[in-house]
N, C-alpha and C. Protein backbone atom coordinates (compact mmCIF):
# COMPACT_ATOMS: atom_id res chain seq x y z
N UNK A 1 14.67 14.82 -9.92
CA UNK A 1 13.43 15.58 -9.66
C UNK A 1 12.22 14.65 -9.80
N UNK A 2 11.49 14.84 -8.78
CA UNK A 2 9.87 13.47 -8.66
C UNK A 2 8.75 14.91 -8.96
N UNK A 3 7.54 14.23 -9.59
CA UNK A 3 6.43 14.90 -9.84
C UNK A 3 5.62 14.98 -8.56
N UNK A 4 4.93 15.79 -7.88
CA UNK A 4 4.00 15.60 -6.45
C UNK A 4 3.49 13.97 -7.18
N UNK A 5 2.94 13.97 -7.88
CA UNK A 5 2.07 12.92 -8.14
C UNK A 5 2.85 11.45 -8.45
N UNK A 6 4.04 11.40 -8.86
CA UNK A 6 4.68 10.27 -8.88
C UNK A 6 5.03 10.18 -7.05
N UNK A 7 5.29 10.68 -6.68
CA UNK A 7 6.21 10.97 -4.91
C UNK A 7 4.47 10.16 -4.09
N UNK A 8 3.22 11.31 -4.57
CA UNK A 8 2.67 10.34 -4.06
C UNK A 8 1.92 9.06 -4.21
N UNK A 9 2.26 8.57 -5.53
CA UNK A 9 1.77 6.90 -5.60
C UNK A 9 2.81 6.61 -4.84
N UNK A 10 4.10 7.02 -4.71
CA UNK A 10 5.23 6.00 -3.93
C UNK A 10 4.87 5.67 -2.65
N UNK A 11 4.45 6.88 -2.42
CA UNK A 11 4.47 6.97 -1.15
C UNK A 11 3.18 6.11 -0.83
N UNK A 12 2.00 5.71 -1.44
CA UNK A 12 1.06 5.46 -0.86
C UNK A 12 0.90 4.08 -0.98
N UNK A 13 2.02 4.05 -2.28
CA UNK A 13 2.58 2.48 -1.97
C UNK A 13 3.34 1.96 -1.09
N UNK A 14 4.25 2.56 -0.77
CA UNK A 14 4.99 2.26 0.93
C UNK A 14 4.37 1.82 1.77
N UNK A 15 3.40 2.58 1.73
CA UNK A 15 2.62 2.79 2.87
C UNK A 15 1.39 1.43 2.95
N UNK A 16 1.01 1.07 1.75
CA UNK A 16 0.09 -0.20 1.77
C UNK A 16 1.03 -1.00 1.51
N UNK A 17 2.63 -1.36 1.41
CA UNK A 17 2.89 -2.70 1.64
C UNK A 17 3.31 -2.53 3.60
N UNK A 18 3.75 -1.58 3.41
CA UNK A 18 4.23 -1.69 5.12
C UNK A 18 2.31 -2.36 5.80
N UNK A 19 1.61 -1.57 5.66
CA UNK A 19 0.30 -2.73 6.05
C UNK A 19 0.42 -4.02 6.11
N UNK A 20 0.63 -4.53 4.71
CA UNK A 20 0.66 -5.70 4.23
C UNK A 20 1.22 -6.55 5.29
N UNK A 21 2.33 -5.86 5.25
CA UNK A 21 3.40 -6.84 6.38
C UNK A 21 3.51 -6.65 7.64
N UNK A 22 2.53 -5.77 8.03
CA UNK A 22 1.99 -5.29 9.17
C UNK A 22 0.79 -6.55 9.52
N UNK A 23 0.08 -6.58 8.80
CA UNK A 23 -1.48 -7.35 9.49
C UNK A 23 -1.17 -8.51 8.48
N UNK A 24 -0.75 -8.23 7.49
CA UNK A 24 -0.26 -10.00 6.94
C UNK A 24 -1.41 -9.94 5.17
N UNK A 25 -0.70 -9.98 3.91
CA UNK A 25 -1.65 -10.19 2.72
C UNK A 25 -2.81 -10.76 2.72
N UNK A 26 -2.64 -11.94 3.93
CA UNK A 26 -3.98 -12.45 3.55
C UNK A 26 -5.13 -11.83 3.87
N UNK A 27 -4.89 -11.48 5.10
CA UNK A 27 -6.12 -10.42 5.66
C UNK A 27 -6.72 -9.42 5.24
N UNK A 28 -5.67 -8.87 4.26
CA UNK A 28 -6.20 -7.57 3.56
C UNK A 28 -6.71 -7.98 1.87
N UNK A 29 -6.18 -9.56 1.71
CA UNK A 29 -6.84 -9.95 0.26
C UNK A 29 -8.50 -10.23 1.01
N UNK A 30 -8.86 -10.64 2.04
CA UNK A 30 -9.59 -10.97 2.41
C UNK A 30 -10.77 -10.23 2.72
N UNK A 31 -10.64 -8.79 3.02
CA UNK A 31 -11.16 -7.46 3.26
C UNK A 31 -11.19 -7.06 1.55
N UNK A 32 -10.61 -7.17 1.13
CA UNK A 32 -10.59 -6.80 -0.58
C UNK A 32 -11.72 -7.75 -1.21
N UNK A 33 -11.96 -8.94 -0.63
CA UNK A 33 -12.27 -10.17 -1.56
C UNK A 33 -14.26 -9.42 -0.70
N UNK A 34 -14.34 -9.11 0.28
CA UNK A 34 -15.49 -8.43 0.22
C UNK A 34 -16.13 -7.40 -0.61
């Protein structure tokens, strides 16, 4: 059994590494580093 709220950090972590490796870490450390 997952809490809504644990299910959605997972999920929203999925979801920002699939980015990651989508457009590539550096780009998004780079947008961060603004």
């Amino acid at each position: 059994m997952i809490d809504e709220r644990t299910a959605r950090q997972s999920s929203e972590e999925q979801a920002v590494q699939l980015l990651r490796e989508a457009f590539g870490a550096e780009k998004i450390d780079e947008v961060d580093a603004r």
